[in-house]
N, C-alpha and C. Protein backbone atom coordinates (compact mmCIF):
# COMPACT_ATOMS: atom_id res chain seq x y z
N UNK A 1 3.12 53.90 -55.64
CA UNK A 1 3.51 54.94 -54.70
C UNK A 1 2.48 56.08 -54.79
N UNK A 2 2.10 56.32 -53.68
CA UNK A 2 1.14 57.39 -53.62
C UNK A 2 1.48 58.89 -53.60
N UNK A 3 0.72 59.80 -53.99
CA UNK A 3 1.50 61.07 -53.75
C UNK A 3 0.19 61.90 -52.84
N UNK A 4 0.90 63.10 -52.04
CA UNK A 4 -0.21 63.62 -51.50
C UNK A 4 -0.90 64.59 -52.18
N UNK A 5 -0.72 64.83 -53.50
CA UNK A 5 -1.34 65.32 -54.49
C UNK A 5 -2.70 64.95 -54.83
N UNK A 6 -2.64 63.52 -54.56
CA UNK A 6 -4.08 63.33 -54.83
C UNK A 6 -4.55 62.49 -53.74
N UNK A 7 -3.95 62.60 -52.76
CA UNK A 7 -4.79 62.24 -51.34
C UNK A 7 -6.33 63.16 -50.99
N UNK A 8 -6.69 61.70 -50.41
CA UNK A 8 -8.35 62.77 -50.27
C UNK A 8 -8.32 63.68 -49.34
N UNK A 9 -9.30 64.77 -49.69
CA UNK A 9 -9.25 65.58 -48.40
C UNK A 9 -9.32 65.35 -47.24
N UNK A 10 -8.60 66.14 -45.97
CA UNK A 10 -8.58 65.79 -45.01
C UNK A 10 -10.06 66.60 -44.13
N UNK A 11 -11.09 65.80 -43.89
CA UNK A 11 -12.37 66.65 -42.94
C UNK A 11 -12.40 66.32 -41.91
N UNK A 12 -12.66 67.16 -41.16
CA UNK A 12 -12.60 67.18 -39.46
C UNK A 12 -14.40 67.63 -39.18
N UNK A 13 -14.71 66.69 -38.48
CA UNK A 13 -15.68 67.56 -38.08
C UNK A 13 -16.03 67.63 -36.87
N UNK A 14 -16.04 68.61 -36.79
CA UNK A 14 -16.01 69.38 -35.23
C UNK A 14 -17.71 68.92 -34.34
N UNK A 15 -17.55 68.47 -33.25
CA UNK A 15 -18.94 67.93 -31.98
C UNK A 15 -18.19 68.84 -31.23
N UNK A 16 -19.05 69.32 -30.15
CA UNK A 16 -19.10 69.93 -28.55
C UNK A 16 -18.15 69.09 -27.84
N UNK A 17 -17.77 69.74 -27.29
CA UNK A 17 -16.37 68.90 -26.04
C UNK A 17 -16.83 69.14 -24.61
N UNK A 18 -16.89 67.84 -24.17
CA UNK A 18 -17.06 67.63 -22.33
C UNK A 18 -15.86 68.41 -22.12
N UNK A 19 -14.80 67.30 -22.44
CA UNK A 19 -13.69 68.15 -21.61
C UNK A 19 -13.24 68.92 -21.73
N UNK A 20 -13.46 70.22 -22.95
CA UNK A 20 -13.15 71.50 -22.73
C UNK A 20 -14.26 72.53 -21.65
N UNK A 21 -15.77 71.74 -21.89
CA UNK A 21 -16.45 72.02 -20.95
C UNK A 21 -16.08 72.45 -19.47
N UNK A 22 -15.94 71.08 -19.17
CA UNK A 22 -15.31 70.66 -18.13
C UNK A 22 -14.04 71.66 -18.14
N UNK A 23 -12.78 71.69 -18.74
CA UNK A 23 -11.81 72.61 -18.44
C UNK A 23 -12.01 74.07 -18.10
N UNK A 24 -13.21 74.40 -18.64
CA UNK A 24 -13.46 76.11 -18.86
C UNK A 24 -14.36 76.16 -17.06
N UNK A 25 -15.58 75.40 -16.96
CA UNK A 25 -15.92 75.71 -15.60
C UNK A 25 -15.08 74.90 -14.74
N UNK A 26 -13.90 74.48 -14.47
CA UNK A 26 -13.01 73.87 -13.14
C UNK A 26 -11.92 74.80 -13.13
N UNK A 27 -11.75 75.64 -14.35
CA UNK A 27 -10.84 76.37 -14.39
C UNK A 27 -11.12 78.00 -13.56
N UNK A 28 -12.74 78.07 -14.16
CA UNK A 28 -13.33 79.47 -13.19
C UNK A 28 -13.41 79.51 -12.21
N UNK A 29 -13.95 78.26 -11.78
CA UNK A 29 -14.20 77.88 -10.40
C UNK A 29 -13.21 77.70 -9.71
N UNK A 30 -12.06 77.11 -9.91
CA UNK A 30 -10.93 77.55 -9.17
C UNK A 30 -10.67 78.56 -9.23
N UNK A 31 -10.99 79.62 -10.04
CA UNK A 31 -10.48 81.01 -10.07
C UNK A 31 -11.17 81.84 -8.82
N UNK A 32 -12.25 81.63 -8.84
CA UNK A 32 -12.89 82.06 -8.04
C UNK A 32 -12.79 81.63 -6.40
N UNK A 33 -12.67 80.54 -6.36
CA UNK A 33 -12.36 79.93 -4.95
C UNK A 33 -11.14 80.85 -4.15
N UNK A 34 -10.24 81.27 -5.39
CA UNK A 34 -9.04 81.61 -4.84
C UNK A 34 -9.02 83.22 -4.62
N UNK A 35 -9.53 83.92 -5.71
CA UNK A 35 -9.99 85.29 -5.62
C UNK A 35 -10.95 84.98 -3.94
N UNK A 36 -12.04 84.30 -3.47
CA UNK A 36 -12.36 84.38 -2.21
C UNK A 36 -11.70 84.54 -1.12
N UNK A 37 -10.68 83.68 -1.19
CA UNK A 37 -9.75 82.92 -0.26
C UNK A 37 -8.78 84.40 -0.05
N UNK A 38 -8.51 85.51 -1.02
CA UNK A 38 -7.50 86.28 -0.79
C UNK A 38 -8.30 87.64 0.00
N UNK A 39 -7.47 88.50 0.28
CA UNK A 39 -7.40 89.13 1.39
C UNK A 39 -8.15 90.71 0.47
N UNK A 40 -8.76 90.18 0.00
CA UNK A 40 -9.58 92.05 -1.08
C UNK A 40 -10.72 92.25 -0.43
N UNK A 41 -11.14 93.49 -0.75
CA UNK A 41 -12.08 94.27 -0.01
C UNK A 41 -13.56 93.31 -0.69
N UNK A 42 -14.69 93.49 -0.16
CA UNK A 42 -15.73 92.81 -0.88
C UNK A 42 -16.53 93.23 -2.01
N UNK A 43 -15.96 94.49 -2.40
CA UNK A 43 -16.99 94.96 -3.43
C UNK A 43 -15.69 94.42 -4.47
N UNK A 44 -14.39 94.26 -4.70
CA UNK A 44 -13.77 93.91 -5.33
C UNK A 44 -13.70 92.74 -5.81
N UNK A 45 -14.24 92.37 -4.65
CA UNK A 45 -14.03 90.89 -4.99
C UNK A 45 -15.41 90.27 -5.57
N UNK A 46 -16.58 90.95 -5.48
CA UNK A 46 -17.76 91.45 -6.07
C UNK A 46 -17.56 91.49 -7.40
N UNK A 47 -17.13 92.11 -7.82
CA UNK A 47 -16.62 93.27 -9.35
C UNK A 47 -15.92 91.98 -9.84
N UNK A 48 -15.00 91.14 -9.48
CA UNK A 48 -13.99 90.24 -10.20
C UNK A 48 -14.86 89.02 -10.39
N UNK A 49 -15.83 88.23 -9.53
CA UNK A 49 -16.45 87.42 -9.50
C UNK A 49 -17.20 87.33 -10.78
N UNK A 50 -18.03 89.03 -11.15
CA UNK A 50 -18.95 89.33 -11.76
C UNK A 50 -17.86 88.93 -13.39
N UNK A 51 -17.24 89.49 -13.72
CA UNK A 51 -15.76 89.58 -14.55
C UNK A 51 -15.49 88.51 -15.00
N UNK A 52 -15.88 87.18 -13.45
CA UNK A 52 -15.29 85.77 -14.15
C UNK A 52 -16.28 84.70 -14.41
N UNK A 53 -17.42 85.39 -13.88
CA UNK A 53 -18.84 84.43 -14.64
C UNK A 53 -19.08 84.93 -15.59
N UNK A 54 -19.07 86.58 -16.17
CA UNK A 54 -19.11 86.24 -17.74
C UNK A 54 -18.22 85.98 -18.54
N UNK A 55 -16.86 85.73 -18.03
CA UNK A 55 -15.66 85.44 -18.99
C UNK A 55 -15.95 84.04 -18.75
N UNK A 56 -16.88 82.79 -18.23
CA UNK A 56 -17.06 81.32 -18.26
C UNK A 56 -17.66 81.56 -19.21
N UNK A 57 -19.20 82.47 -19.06
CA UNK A 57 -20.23 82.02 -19.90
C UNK A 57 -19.73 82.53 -21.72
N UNK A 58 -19.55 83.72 -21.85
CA UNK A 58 -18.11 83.73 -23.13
C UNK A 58 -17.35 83.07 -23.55
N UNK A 59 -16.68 82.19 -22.90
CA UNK A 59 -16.00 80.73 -23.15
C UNK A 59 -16.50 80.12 -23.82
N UNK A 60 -17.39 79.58 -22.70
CA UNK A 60 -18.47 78.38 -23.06
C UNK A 60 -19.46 78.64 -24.30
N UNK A 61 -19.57 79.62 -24.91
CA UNK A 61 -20.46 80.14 -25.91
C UNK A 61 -19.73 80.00 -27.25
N UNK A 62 -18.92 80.80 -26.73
CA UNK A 62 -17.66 80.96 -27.79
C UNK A 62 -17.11 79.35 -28.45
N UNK A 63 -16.89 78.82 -27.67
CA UNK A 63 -15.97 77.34 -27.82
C UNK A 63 -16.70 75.77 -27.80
N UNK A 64 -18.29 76.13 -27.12
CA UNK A 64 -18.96 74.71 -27.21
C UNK A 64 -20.16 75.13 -27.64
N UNK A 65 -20.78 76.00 -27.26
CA UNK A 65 -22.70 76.14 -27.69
C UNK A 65 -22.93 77.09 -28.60
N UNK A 66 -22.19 77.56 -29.42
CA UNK A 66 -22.67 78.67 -30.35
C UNK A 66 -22.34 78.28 -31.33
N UNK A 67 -23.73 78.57 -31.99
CA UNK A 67 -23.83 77.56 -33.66
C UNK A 67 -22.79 79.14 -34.85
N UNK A 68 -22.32 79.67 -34.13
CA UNK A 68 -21.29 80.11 -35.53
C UNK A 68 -19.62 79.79 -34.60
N UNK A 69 -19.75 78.61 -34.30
CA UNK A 69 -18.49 78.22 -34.41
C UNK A 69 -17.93 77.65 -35.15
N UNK A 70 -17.02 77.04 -35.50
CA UNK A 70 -16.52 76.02 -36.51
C UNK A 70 -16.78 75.06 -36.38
N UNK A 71 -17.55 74.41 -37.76
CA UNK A 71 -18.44 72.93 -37.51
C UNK A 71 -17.70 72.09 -38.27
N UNK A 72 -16.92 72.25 -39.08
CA UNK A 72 -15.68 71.64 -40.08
C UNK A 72 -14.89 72.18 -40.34
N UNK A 73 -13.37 71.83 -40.76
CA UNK A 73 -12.39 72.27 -41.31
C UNK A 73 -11.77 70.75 -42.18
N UNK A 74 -11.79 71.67 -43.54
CA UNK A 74 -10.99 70.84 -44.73
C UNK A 74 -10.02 71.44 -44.72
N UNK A 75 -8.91 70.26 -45.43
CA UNK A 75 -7.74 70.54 -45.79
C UNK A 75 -7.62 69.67 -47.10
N UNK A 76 -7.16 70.25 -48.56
CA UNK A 76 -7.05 69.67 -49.51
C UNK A 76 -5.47 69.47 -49.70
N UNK A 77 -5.44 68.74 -50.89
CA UNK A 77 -3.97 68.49 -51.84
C UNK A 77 -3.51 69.75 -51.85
N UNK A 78 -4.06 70.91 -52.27
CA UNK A 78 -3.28 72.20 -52.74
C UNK A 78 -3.12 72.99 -51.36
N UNK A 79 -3.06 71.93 -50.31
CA UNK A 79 -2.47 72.57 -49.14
C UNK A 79 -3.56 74.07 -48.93
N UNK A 80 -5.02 74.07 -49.24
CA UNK A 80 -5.42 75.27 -48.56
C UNK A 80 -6.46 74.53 -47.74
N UNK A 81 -6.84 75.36 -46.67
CA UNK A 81 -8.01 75.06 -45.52
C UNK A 81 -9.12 76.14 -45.75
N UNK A 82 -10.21 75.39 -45.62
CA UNK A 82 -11.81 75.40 -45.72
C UNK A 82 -12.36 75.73 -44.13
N UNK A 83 -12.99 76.36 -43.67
CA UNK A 83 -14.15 76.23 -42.91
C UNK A 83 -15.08 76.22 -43.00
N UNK A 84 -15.90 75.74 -42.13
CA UNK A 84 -17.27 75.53 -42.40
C UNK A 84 -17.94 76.34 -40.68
N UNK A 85 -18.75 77.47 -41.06
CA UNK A 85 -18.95 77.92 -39.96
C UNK A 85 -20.17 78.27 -39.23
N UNK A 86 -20.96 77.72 -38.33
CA UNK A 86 -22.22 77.85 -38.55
C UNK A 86 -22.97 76.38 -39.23
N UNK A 87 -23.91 76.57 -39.81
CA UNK A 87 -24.54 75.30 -40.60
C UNK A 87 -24.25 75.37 -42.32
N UNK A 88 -23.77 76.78 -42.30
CA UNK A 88 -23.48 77.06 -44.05
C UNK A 88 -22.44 78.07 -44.37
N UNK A 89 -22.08 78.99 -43.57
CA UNK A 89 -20.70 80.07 -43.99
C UNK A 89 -19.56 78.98 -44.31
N UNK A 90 -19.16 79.35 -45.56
CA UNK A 90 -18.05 78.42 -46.07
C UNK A 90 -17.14 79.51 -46.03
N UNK A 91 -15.58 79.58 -45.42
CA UNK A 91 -14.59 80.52 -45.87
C UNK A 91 -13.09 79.97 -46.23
N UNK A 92 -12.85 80.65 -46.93
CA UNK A 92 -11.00 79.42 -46.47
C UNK A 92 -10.13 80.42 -46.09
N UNK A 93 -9.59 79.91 -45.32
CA UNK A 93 -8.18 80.68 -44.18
C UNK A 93 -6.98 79.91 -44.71
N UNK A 94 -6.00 80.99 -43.54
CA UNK A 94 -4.34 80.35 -43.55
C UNK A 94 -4.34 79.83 -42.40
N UNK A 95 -4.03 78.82 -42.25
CA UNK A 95 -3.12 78.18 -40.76
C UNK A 95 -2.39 79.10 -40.36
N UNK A 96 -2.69 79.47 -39.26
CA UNK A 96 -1.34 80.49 -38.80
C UNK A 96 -0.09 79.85 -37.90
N UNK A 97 1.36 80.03 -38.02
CA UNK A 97 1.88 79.96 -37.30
C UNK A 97 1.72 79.84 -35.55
N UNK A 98 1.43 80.36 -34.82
CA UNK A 98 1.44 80.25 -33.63
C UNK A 98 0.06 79.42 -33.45
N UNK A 99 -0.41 78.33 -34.09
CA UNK A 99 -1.22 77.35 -33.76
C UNK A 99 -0.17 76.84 -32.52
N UNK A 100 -1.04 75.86 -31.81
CA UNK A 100 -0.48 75.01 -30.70
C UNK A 100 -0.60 73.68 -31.10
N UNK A 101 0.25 72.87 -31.47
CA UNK A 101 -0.14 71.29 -31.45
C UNK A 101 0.69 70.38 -30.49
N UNK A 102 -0.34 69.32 -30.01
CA UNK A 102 -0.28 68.61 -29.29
C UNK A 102 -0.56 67.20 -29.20
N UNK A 103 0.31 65.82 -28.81
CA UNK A 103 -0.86 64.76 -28.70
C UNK A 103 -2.25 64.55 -28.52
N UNK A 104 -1.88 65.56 -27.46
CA UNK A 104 -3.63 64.97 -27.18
C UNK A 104 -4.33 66.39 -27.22
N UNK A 105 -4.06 67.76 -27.76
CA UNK A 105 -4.71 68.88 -27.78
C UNK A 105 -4.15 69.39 -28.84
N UNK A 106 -5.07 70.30 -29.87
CA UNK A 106 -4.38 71.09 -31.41
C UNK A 106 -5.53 72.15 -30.84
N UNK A 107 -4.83 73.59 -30.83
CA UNK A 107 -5.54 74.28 -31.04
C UNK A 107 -5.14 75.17 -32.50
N UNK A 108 -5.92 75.49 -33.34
CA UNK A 108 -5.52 75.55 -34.82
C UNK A 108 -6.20 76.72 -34.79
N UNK A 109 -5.43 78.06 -34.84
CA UNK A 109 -5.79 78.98 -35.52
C UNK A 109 -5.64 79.35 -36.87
N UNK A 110 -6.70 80.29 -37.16
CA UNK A 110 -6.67 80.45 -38.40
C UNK A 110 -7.34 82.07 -39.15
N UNK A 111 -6.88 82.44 -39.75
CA UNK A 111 -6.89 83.87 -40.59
C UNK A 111 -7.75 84.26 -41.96
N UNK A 112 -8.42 84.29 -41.97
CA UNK A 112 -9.57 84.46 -43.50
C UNK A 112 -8.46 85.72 -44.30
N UNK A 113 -9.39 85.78 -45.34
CA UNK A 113 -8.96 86.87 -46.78
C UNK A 113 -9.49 88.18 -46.38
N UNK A 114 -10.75 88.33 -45.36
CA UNK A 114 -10.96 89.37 -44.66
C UNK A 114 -10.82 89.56 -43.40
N UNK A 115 -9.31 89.44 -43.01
CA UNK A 115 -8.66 89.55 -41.93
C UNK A 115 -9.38 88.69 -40.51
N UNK A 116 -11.04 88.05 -40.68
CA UNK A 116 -11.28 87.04 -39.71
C UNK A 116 -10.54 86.32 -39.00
N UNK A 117 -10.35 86.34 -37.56
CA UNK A 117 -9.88 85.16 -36.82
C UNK A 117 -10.76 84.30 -36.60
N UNK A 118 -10.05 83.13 -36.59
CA UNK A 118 -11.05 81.96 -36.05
C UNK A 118 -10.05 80.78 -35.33
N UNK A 119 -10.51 80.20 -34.28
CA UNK A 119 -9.64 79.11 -33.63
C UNK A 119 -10.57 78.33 -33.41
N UNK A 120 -10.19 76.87 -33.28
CA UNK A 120 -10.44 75.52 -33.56
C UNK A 120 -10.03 74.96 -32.10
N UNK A 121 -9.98 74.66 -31.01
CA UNK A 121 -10.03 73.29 -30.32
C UNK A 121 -10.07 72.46 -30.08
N UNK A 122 -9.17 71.00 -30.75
CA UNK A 122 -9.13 70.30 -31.09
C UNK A 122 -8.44 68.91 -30.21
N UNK A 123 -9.78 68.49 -29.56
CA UNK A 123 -9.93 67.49 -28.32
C UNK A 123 -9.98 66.01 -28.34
N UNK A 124 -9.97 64.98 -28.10
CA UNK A 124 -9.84 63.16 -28.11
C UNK A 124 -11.24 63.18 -28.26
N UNK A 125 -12.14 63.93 -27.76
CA UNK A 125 -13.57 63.99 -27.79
C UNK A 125 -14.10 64.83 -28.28
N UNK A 126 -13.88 65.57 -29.23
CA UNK A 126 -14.51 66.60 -30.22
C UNK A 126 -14.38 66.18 -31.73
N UNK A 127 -13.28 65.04 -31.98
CA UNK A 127 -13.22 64.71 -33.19
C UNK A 127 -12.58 62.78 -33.29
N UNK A 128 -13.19 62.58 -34.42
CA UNK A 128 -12.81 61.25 -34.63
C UNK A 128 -11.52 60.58 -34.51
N UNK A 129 -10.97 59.83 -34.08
CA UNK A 129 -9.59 59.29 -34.07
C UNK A 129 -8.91 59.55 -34.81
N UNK A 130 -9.73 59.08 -36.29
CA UNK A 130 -8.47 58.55 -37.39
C UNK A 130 -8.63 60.28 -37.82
N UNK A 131 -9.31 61.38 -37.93
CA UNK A 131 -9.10 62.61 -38.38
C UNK A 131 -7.81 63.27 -37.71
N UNK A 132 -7.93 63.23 -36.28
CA UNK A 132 -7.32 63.41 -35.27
C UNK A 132 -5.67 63.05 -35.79
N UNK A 133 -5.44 61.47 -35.62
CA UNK A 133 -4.37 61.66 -36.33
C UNK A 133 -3.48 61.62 -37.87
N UNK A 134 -4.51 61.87 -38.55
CA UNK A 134 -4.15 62.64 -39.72
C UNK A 134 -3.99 63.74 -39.70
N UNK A 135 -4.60 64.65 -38.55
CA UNK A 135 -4.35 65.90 -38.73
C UNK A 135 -2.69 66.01 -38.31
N UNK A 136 -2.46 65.64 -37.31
CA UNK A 136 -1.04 65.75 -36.39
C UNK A 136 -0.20 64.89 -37.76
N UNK A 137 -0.25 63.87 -38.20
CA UNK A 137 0.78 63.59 -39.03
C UNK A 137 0.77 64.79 -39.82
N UNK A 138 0.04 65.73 -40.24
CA UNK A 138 0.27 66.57 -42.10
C UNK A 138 0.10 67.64 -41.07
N UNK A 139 0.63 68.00 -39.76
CA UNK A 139 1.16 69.55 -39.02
C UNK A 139 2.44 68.96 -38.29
N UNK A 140 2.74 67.87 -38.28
CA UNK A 140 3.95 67.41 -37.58
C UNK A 140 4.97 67.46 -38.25
């Protein structure tokens, strides 16, 4: 009988996601189609446009192309979590409560010792299967 005491760590390692890609510009772009479509003056609608191409490109920086995102997250036996952030910032956080989990989507926030936030995105195509559902069995 096994115990999870000495189960191996659990590593995730985090790749770039199409389909959050994909979610972040179909999501602006509908935003925008519809901000067109409504009845506002044009410098407003100017001003909001401007508002929602850099809240894509912020996204997209933030969540797929920027090398201080989260490139791993461990989880050991003694129940604490590791990040790995960047190519070398090592920190360990708390899981926070209001994470989101999902079949097919985990978004995993998380809290450092110096009050750091950090969130995780956690996609069918950003991480390996069998990590994937190991993670959801040991948050389920």
């Amino acid at each position: 009988m096994s115990s999870r005491q000495y189960a191996p760590p659990l590593r995730i390692n985090l790749k770039p996601s199409r389909l959050l890609s994909t979610f972040i510009i179909s999501t602006h772009t509908l935003t925008l189609g519809v901000l067109w479509l409504s009845p506002l003056q044009f410098a407003i609608n100017s001003l909001l446009t401007l508002v929602l191409i850099i809240s894509a490109f912020l996204s997209l920086k933030r969540h797929v192309f920027e090398n201080h995102r989260i490139q791993e997250i461990i989880h050991d036996s003694d129940r604490d979590w590791q990040l790995i952030i960047g190519d070398s910032k090592e920190v360990y956080a708390e899981l926070q409560a209001n994470s989101y989990r999902h079949p097919f989507i985990s978004i995993l926030n998380f809290k450092t010792e110096d009050k750091e936030r950090y969130s995780a995105i956690l996609l069918p195509d950003n991480v390996d299967r069998e990590s994937f559902r190991r993670l959801r069995v040991l948050l389920f």
